[in-house]
PDB file of N, CA and C in Angstrom:
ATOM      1  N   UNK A   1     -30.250 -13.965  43.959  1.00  0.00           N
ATOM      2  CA  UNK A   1     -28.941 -13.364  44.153  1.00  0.00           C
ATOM      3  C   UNK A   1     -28.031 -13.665  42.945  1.00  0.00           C
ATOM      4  N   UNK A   2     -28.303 -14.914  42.307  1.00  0.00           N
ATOM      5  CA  UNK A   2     -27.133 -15.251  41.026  1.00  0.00           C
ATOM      6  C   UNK A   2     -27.763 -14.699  40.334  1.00  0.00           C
ATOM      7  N   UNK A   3     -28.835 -14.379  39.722  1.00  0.00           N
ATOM      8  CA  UNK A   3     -29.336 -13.678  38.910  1.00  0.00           C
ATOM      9  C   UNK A   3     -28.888 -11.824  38.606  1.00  0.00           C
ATOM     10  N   UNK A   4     -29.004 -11.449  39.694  1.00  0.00           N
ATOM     11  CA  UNK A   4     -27.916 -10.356  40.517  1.00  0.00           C
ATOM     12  C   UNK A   4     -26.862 -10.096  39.551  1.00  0.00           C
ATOM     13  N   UNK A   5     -26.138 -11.125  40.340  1.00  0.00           N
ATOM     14  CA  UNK A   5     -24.942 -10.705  40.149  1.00  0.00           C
ATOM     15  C   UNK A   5     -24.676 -10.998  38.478  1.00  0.00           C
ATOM     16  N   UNK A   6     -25.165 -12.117  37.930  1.00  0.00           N
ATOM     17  CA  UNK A   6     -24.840 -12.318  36.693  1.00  0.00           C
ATOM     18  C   UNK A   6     -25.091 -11.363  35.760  1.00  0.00           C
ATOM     19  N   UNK A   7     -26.112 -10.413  35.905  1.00  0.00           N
ATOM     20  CA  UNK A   7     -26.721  -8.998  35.535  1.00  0.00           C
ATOM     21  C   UNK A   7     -25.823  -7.992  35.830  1.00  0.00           C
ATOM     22  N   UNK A   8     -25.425  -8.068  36.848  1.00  0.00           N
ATOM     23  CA  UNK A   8     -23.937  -6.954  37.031  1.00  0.00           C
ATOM     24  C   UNK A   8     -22.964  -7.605  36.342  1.00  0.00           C
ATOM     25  N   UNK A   9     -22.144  -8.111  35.909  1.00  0.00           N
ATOM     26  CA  UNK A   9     -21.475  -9.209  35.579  1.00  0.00           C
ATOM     27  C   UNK A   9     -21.675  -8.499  33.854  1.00  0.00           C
ATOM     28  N   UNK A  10     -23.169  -9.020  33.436  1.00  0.00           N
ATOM     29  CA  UNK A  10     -22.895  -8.882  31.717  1.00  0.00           C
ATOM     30  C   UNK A  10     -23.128  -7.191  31.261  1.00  0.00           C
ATOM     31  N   UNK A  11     -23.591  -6.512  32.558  1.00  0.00           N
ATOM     32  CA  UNK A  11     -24.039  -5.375  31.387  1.00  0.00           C
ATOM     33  C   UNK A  11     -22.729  -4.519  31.100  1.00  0.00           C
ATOM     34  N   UNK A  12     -21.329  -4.481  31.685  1.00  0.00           N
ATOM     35  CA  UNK A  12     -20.533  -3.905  30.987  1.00  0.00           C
ATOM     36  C   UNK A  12     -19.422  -4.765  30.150  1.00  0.00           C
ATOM     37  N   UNK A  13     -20.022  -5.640  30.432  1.00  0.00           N
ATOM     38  CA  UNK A  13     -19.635  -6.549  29.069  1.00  0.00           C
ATOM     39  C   UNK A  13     -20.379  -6.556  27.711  1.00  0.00           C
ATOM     40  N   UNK A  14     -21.635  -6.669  27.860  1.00  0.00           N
ATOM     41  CA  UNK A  14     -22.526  -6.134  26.566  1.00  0.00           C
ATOM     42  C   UNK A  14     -21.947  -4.615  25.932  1.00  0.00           C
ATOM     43  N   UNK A  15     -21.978  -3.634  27.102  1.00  0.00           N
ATOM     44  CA  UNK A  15     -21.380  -2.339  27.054  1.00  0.00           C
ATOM     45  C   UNK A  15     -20.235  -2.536  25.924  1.00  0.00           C
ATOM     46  N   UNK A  16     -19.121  -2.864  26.251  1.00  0.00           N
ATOM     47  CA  UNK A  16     -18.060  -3.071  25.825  1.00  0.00           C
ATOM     48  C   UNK A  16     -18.106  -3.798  24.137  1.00  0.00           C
ATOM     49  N   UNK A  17     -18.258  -4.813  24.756  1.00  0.00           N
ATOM     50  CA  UNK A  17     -19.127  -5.672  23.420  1.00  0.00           C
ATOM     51  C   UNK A  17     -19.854  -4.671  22.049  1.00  0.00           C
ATOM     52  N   UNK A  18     -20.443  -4.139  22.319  1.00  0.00           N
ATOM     53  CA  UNK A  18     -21.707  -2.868  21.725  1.00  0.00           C
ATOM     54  C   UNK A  18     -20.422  -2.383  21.251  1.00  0.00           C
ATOM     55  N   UNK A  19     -19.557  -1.775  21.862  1.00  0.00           N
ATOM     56  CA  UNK A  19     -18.565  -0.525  21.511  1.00  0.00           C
ATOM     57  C   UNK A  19     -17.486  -1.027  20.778  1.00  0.00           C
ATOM     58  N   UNK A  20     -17.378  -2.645  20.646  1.00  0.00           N
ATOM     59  CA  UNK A  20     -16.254  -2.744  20.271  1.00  0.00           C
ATOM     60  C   UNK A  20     -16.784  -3.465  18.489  1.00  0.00           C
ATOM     61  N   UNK A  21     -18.074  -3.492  18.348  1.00  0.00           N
ATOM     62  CA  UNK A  21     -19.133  -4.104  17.319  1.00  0.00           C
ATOM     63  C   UNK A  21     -19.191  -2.959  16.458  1.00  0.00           C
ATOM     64  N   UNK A  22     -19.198  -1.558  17.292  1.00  0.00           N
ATOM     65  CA  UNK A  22     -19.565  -0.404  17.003  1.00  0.00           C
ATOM     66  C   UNK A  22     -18.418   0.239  16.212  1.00  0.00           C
ATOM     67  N   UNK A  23     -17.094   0.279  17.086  1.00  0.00           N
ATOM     68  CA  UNK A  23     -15.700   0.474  16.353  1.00  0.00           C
ATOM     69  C   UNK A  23     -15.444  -0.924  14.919  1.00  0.00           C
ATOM     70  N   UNK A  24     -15.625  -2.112  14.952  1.00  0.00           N
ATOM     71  CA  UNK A  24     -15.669  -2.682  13.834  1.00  0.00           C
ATOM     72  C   UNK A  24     -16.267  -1.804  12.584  1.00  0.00           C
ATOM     73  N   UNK A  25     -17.408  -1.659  13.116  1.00  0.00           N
ATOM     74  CA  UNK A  25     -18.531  -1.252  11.552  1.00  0.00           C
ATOM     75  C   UNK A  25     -18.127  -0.326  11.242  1.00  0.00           C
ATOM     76  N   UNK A  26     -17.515   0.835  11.990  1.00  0.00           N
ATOM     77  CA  UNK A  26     -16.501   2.109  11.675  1.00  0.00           C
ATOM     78  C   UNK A  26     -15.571   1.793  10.715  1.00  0.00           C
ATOM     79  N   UNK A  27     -14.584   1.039  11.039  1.00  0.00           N
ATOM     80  CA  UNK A  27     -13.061   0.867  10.734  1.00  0.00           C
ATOM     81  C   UNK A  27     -13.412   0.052   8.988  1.00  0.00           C
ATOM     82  N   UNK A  28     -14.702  -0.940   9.011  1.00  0.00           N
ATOM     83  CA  UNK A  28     -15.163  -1.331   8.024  1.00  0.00           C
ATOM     84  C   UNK A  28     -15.426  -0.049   6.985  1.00  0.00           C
ATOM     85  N   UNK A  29     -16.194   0.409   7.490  1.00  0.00           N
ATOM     86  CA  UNK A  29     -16.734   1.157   6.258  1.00  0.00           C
ATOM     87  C   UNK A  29     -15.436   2.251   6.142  1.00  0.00           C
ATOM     88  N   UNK A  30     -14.600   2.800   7.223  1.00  0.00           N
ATOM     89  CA  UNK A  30     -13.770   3.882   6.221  1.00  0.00           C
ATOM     90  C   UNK A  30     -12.931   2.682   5.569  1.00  0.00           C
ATOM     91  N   UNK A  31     -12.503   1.948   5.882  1.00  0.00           N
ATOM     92  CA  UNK A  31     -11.567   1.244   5.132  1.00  0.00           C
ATOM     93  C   UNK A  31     -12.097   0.711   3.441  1.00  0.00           C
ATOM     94  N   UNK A  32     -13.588   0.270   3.154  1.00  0.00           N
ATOM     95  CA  UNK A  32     -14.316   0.484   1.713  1.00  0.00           C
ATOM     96  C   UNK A  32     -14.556   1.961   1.595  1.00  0.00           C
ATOM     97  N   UNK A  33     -14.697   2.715   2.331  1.00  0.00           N
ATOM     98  CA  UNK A  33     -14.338   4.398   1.356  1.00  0.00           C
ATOM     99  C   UNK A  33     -12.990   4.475   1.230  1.00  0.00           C
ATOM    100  N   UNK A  34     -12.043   4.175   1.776  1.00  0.00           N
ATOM    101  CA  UNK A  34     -10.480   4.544   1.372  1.00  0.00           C
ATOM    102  C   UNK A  34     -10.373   3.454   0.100  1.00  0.00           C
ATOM    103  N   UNK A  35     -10.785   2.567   0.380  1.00  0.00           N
ATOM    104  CA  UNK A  35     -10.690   1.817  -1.082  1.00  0.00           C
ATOM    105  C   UNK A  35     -11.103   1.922  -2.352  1.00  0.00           C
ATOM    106  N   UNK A  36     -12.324   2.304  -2.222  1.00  0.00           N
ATOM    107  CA  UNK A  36     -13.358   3.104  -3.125  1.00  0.00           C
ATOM    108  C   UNK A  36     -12.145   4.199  -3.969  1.00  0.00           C
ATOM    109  N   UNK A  37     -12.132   4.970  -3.085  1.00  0.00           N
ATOM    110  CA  UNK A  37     -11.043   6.122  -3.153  1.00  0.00           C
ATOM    111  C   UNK A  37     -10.028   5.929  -4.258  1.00  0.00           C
ATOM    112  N   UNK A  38      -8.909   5.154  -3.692  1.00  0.00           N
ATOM    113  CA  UNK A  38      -7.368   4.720  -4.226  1.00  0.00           C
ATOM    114  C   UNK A  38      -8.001   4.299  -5.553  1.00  0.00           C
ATOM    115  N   UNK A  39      -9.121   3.484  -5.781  1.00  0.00           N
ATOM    116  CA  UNK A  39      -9.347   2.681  -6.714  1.00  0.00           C
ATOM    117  C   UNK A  39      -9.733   3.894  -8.227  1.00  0.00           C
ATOM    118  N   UNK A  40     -10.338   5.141  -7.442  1.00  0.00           N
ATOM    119  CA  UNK A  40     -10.896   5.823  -8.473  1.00  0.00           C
ATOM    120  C   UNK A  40      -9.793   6.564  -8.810  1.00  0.00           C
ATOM    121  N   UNK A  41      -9.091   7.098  -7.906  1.00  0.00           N
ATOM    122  CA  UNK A  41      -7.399   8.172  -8.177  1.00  0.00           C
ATOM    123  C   UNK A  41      -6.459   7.272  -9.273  1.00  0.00           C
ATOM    124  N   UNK A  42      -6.687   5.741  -8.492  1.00  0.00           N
ATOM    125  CA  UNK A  42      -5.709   5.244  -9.825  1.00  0.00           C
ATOM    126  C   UNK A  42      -5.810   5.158 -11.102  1.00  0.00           C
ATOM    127  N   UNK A  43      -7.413   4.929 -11.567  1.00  0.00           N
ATOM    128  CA  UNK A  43      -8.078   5.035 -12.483  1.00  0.00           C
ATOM    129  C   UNK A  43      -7.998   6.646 -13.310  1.00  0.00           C
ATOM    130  N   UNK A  44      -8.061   7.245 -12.404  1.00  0.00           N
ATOM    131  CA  UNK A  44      -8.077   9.054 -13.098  1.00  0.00           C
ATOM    132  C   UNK A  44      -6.826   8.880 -13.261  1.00  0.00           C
ATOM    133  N   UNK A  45      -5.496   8.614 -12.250  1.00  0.00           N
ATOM    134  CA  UNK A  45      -4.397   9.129 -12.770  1.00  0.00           C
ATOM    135  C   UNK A  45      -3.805   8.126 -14.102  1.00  0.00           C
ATOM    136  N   UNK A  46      -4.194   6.770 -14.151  1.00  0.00           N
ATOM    137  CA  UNK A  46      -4.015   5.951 -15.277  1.00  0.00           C
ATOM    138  C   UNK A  46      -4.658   6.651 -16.821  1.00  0.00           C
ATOM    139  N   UNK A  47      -5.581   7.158 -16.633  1.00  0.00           N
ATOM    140  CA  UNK A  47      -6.551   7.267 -17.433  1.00  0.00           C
ATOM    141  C   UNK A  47      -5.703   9.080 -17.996  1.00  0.00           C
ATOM    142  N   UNK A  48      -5.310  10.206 -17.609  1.00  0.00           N
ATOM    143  CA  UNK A  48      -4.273  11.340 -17.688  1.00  0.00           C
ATOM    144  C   UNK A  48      -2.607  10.388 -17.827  1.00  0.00           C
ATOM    145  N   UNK A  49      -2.639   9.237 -17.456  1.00  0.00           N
ATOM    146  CA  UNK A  49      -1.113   9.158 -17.869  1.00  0.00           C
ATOM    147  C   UNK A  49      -1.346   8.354 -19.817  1.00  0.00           C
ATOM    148  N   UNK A  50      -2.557   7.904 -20.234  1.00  0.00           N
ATOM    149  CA  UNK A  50      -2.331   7.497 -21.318  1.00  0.00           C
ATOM    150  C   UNK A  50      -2.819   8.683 -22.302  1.00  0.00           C
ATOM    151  N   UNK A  51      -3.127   9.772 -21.590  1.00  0.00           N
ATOM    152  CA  UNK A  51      -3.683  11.091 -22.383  1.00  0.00           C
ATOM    153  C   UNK A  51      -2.286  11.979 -22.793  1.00  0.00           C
ATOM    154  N   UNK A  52      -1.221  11.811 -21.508  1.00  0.00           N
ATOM    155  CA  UNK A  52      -0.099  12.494 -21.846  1.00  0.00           C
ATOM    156  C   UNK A  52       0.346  11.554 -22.724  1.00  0.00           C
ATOM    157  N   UNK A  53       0.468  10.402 -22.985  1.00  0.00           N
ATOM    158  CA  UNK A  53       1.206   9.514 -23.888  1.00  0.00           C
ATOM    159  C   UNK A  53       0.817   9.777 -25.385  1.00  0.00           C
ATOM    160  N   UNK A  54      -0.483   9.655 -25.738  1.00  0.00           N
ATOM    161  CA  UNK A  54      -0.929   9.941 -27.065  1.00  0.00           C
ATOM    162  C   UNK A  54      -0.754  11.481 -27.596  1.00  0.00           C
ATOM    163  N   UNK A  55      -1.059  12.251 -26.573  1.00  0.00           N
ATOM    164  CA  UNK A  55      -0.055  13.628 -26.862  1.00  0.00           C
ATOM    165  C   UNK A  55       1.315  13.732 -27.547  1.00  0.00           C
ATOM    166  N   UNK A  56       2.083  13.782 -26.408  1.00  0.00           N
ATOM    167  CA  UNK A  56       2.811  13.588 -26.912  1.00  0.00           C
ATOM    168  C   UNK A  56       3.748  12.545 -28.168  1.00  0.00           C
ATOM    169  N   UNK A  57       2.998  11.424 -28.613  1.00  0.00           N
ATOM    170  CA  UNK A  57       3.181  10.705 -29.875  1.00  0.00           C
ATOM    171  C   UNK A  57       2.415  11.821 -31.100  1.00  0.00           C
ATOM    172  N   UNK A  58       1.421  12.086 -31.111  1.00  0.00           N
ATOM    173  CA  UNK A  58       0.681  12.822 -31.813  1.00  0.00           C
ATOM    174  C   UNK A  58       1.796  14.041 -32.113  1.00  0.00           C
ATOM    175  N   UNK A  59       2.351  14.630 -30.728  1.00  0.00           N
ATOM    176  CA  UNK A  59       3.233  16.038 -31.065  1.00  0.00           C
ATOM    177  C   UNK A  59       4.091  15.639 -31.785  1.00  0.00           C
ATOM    178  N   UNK A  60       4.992  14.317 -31.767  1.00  0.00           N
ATOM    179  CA  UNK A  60       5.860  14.206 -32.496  1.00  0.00           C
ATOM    180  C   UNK A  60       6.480  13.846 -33.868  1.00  0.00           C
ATOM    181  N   UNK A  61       4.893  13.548 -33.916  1.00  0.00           N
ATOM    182  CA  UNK A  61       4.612  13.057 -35.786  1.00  0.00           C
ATOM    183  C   UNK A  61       3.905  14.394 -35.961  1.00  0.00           C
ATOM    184  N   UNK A  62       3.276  15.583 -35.515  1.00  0.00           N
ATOM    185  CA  UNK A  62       2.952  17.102 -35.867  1.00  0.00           C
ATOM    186  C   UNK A  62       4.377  17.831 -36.618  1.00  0.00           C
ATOM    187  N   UNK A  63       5.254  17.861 -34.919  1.00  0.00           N
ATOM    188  CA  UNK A  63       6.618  18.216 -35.459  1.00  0.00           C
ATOM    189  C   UNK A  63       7.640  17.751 -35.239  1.00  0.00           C
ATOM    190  N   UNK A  64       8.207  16.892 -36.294  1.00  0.00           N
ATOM    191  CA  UNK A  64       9.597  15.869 -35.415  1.00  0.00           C
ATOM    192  C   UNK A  64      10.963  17.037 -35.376  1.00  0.00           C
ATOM    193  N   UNK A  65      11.676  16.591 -35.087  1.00  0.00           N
ATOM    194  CA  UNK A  65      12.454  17.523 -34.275  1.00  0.00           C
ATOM    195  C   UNK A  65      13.194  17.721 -35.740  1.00  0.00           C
ATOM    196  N   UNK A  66      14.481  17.152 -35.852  1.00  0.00           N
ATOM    197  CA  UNK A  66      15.144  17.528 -37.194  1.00  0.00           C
ATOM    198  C   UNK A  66      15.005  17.268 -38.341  1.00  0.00           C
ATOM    199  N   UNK A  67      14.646  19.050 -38.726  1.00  0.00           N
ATOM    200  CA  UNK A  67      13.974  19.511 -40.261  1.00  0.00           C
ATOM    201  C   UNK A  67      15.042  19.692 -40.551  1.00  0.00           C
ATOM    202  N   UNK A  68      15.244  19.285 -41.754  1.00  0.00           N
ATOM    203  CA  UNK A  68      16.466  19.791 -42.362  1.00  0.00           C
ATOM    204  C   UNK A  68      16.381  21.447 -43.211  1.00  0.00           C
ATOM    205  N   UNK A  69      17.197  22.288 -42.823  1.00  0.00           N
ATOM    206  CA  UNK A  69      17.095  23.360 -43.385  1.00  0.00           C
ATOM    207  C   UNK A  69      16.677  23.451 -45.127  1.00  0.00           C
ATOM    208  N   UNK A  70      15.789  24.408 -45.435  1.00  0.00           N
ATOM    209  CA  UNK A  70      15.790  24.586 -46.854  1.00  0.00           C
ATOM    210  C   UNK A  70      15.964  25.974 -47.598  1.00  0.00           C
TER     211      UNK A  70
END
């Protein structure tokens, strides 16, 4: 009879247990793809913000602004 009941007792606790092991490994892994993520956007957008920078230095030794008329 304790055997019983202790068997009713764990299997929706294992249940639960399982599901809540199950939601961990979820929340884990999107949370290293969202990281993954941010890590590569910052990198691309770092990587286009020092492309606009040398541009524009480059444009301004091409053409600096006041030529004096000749």
């Amino acid at each position: 009879m304790f055997e019983l009941l202790l068997i009713i007792y764990l299997l929706p606790v294992l249940i639960i247990g399982m599901l809540l092991l199950k939601l961990v490994f979820w929340l884990l892994r999107f949370a290293i793809r969202l990281a993954v993520w941010l890590i590569k956007k910052t990198f691309i957008l770092i990587w286009k913000l020092i492309i606009l920078v040398f541009a524009i230095i480059i444009g301004r030794e091409i053409m600096p602004r006041n030529q004096p008329d000749k």
